[in-house]
N, C-alpha and C. Protein backbone atom coordinates (compact mmCIF):
# COMPACT_ATOMS: atom_id res chain seq x y z
N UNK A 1 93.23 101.60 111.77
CA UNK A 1 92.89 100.72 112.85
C UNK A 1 92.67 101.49 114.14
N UNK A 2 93.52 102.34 114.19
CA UNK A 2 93.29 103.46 115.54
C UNK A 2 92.06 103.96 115.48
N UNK A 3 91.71 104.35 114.06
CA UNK A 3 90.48 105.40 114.22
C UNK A 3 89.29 104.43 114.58
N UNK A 4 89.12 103.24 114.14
CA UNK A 4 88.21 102.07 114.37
C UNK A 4 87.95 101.63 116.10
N UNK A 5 89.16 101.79 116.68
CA UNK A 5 88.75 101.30 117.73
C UNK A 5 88.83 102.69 118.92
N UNK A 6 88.75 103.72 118.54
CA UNK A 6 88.30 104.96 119.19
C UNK A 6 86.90 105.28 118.90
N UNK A 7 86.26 105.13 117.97
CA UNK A 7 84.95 104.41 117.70
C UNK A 7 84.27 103.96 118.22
N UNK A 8 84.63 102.65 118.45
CA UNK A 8 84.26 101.29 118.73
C UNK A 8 84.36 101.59 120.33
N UNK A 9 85.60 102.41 120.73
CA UNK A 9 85.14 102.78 122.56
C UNK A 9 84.14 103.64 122.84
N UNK A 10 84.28 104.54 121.91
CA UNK A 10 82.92 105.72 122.00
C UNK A 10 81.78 105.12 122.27
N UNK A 11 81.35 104.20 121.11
CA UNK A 11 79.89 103.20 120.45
C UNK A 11 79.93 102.62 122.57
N UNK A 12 80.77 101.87 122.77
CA UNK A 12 80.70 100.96 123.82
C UNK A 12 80.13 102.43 125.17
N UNK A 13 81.31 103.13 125.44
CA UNK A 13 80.57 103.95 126.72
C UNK A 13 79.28 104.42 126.15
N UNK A 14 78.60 105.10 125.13
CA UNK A 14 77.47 105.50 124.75
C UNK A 14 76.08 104.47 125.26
N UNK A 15 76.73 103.24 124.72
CA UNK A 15 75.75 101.72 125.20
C UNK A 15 75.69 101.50 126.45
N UNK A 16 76.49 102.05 127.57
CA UNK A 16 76.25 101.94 128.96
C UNK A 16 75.37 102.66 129.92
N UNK A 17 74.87 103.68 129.32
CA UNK A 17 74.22 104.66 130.05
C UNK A 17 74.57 105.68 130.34
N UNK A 18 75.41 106.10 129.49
CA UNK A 18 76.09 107.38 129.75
C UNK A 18 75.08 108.60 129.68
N UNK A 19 74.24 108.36 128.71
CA UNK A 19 73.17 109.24 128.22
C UNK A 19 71.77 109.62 128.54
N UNK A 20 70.90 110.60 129.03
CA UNK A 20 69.94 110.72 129.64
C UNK A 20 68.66 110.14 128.97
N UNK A 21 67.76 109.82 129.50
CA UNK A 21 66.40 108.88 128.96
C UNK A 21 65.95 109.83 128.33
N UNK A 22 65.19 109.44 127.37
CA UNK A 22 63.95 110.06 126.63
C UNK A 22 62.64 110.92 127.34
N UNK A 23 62.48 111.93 126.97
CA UNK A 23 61.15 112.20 127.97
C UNK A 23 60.15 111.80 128.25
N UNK A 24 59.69 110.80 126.57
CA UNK A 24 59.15 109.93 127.24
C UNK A 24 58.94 108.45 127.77
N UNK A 25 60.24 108.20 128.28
CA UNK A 25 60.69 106.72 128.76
C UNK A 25 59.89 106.84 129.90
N UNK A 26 59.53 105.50 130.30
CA UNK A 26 58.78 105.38 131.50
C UNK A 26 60.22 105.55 133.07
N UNK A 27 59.96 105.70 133.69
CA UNK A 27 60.72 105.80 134.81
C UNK A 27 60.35 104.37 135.37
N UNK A 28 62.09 104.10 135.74
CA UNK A 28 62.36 102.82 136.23
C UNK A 28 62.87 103.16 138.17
N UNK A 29 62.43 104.60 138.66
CA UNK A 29 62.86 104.61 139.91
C UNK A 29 61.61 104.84 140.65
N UNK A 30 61.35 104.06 141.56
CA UNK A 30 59.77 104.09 142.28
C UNK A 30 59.72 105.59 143.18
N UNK A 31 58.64 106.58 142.57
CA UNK A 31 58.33 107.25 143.43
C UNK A 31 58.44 107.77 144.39
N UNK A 32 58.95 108.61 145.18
CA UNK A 32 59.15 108.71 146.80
C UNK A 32 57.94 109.04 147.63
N UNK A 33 57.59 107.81 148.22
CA UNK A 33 56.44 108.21 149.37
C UNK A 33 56.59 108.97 150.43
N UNK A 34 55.76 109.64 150.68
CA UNK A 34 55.65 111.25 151.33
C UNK A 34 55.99 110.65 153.18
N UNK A 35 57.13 111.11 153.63
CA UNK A 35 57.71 110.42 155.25
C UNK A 35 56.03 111.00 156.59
N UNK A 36 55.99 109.78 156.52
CA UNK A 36 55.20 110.48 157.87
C UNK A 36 55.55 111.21 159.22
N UNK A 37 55.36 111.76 159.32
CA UNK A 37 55.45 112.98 160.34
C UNK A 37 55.55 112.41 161.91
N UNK A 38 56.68 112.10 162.43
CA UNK A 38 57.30 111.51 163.42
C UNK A 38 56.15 111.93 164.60
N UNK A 39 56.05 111.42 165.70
CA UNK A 39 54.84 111.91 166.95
C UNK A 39 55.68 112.66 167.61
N UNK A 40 55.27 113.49 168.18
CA UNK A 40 55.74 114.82 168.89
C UNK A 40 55.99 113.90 170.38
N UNK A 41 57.63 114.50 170.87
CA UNK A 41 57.29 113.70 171.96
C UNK A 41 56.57 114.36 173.00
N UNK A 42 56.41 113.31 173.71
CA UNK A 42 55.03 113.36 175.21
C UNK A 42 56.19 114.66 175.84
N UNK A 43 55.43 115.98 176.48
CA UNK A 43 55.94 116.90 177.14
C UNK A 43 56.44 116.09 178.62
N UNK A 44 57.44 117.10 179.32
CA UNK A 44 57.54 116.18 180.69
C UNK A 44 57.11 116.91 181.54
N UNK A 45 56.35 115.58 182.28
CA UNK A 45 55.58 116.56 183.83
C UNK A 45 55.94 115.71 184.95
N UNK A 46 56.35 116.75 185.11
CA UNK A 46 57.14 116.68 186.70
C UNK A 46 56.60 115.73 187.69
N UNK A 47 55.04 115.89 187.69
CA UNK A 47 53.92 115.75 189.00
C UNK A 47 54.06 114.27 188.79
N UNK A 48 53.72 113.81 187.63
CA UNK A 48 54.02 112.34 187.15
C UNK A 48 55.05 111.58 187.57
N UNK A 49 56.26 112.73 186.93
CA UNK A 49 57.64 111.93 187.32
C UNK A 49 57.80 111.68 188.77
N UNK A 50 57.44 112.35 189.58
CA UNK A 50 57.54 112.52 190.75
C UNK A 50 56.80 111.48 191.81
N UNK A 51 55.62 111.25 190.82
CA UNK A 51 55.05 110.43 191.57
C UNK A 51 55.16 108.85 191.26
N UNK A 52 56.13 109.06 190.16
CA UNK A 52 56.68 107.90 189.59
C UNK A 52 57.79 107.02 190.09
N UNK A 53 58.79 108.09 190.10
CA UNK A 53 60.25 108.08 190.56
C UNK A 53 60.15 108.33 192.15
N UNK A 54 60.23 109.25 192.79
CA UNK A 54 60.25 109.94 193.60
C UNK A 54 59.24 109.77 194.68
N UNK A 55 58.28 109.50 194.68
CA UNK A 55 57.53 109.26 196.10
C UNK A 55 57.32 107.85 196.53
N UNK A 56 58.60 107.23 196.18
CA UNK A 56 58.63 105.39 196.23
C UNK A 56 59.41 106.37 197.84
N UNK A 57 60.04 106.81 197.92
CA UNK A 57 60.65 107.31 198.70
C UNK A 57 60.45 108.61 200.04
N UNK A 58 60.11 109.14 199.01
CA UNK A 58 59.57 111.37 199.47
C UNK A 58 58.17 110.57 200.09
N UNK A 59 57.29 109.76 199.13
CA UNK A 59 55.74 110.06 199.34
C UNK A 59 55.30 110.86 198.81
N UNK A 60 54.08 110.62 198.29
CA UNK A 60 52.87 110.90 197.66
C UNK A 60 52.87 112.92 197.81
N UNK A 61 53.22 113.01 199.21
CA UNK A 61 53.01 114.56 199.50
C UNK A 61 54.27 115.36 200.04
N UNK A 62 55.51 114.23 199.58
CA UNK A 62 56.80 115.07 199.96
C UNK A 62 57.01 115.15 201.27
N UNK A 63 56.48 113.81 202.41
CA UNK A 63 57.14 114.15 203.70
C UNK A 63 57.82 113.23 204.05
N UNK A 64 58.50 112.49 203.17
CA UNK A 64 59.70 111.73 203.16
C UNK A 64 59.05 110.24 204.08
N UNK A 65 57.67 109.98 203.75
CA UNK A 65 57.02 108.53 204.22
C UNK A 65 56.29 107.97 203.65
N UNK A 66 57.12 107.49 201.99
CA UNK A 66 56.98 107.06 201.49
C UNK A 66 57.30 105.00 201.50
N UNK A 67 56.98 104.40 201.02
CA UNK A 67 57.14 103.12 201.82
C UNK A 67 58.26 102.68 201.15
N UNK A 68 58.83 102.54 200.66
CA UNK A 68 60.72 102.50 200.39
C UNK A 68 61.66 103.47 201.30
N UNK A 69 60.98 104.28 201.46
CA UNK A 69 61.96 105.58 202.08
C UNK A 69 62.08 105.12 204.00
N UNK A 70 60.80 104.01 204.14
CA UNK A 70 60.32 103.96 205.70
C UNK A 70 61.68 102.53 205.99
N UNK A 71 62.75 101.99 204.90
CA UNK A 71 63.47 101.29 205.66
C UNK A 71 64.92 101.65 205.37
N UNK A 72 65.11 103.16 204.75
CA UNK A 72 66.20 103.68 205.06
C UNK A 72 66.65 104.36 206.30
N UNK A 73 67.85 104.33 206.07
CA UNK A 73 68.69 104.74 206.69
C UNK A 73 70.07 106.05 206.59
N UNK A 74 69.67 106.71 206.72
CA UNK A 74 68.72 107.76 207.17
C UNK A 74 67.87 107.54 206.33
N UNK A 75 66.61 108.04 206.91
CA UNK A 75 64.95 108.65 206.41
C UNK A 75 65.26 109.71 205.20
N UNK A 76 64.62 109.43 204.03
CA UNK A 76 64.01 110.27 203.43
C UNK A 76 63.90 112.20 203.37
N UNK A 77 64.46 113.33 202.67
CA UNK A 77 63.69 114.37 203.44
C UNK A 77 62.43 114.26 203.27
N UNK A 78 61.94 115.09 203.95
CA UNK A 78 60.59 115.88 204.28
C UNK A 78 60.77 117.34 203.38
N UNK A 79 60.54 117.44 202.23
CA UNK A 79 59.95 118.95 201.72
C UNK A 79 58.89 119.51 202.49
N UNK A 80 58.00 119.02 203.15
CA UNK A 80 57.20 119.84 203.65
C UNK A 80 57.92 120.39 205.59
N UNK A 81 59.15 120.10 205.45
CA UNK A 81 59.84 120.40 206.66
C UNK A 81 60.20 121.94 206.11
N UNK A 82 59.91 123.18 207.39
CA UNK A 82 60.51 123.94 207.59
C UNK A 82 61.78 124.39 207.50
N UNK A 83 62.52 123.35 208.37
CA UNK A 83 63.78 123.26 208.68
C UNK A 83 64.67 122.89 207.14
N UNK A 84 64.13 122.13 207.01
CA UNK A 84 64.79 121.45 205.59
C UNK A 84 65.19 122.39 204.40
N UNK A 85 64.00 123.69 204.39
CA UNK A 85 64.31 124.53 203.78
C UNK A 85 65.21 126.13 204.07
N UNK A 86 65.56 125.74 205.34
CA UNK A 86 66.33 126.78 205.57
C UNK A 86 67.51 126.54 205.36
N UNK A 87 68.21 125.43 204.73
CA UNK A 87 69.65 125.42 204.54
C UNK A 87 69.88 124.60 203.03
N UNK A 88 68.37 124.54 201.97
CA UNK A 88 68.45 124.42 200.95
C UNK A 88 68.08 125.38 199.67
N UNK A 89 68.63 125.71 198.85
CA UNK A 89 68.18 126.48 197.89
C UNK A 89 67.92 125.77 196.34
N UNK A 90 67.71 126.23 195.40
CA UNK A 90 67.07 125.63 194.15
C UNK A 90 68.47 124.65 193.42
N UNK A 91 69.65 125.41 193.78
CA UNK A 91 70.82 124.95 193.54
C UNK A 91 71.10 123.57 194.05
N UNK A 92 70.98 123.37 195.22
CA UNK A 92 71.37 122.68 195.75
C UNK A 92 70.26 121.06 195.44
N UNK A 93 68.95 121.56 195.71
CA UNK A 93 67.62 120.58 195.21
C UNK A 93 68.12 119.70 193.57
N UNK A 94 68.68 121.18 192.72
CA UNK A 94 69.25 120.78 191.42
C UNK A 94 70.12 119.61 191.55
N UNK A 95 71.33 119.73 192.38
CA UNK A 95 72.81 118.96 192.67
C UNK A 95 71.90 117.84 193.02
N UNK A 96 71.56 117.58 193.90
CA UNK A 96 70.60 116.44 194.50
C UNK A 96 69.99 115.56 193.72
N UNK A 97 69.13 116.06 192.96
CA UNK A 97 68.41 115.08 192.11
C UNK A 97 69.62 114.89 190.52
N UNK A 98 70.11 115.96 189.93
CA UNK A 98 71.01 115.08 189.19
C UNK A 98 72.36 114.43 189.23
N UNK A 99 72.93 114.56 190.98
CA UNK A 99 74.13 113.68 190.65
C UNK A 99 74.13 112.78 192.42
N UNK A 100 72.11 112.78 192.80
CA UNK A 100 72.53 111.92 193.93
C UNK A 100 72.70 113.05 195.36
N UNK A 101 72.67 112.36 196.04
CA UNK A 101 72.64 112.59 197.38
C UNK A 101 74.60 112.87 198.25
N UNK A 102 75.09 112.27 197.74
CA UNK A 102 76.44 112.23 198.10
C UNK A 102 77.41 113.00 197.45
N UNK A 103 76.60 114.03 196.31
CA UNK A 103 77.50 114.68 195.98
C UNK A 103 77.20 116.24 196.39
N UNK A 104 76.80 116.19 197.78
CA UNK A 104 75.67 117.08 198.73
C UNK A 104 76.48 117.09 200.31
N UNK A 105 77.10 115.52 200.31
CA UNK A 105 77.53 115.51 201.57
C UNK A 105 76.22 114.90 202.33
N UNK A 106 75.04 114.11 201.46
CA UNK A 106 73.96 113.58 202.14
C UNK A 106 74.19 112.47 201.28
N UNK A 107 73.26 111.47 202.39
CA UNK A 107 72.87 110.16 202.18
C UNK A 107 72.91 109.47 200.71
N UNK A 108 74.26 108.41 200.89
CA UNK A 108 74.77 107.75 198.76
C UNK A 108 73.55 106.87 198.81
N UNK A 109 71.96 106.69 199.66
CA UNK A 109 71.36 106.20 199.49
C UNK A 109 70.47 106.80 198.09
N UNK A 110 70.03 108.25 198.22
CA UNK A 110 69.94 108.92 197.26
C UNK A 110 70.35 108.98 195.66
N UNK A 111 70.14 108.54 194.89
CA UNK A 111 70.42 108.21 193.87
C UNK A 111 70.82 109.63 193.03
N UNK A 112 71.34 109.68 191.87
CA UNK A 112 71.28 110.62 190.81
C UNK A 112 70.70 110.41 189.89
N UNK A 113 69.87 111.40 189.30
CA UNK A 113 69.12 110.88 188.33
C UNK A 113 69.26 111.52 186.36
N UNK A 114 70.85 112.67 187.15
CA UNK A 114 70.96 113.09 185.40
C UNK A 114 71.19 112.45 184.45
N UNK A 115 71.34 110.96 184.30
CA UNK A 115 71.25 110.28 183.23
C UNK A 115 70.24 109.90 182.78
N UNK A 116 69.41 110.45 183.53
CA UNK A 116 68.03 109.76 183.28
C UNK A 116 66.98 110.84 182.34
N UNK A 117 67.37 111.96 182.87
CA UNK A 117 66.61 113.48 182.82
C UNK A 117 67.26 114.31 182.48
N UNK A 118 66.94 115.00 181.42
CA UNK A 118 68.09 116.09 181.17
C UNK A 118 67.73 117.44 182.29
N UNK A 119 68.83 118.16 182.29
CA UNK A 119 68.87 119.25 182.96
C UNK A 119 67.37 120.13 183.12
N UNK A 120 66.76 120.43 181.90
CA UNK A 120 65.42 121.22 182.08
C UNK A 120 64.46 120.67 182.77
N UNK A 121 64.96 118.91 182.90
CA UNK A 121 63.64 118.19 183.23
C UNK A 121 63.68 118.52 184.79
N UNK A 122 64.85 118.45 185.20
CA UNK A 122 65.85 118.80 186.51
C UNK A 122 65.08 119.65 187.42
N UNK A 123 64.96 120.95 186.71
CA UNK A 123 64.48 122.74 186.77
C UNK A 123 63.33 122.26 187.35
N UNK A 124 62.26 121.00 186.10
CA UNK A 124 60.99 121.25 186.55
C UNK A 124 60.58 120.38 187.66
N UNK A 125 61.01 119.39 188.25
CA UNK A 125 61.66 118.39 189.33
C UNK A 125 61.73 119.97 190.59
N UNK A 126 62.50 120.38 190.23
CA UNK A 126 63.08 121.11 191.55
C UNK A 126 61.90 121.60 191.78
N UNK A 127 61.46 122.86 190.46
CA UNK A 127 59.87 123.72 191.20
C UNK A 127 58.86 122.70 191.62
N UNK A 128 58.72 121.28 191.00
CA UNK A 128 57.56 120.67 191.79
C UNK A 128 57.76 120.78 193.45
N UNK A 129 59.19 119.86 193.47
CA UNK A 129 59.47 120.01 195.02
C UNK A 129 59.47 120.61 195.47
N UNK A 130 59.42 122.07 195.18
CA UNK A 130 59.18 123.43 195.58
C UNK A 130 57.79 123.41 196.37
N UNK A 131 56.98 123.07 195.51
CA UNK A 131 55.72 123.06 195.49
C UNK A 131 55.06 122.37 197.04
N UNK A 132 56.03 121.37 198.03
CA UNK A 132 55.72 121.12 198.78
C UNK A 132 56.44 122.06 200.21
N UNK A 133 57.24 122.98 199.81
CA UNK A 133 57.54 123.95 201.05
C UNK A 133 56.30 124.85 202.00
N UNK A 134 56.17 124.60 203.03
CA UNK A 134 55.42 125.17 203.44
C UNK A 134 55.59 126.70 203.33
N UNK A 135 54.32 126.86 203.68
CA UNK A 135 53.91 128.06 203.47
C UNK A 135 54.70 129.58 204.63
């Protein structure tokens, strides 16, 4: 009776699928369709962002008369100010745009924007504004 139903368990797991298909059984698992190739994201440009974000305030050409910027308090900088750049460096332009104006000791009107932009985007933010220091 033992040997019958050691058998009879064998026969049963064998009937479950324990065992690999035939070579030539048809396949019961659909195909894998080939993943399409995700879109590259859009590069970031600064000039855009800037004129996106940033000259609601700065203006169009960075002299801080921009028409949001014309009912603060304090005004806006001026990048194309002289002065402005003698007591700022790339560091500091950096601090500014990603954690705000007040963490500068200037105006909490100033927003931060590193949640928005990662750090490299930051870099290229700063050299645009660069871009309006006079000569």
């Amino acid at each position: 009776m033992k040997r019958l139903s050691v058998f009879a368990l064998a026969g049963m797991l064998a009937a479950c699928g324990g065992s690999e298909p035939a070579a030539d059984a048809p396949s019961t698992t659909p195909a894998a369709e080939p993943m399409a190739a995700a879109p590259a994201p859009a590069a970031f440009d600064a000039a855009a962002t800037f004129n996106t974000v940033c000259s609601t305030c700065h203006g169009s050409t960075g002299m801080g008369d921009g028409p949001a910027g014309m009912a603060l308090d304090p005004r806006p900088a001026s990048f194309a100010d002289v002065a402005f750049w003698e007591t700022r460096d790339d560091e500091h332009i950096f601090k500014v745009i990603k954690e705000g104006g007040a963490a500068v000791g200037r105006s909490p009107l100033m927003v931060g924007w590193g949640a928005m932009y990662s750090d490299d985007q930051i870099h290229e933010l700063v050299e645009h504004v660069k871009g309006f220091k006079p000569e």
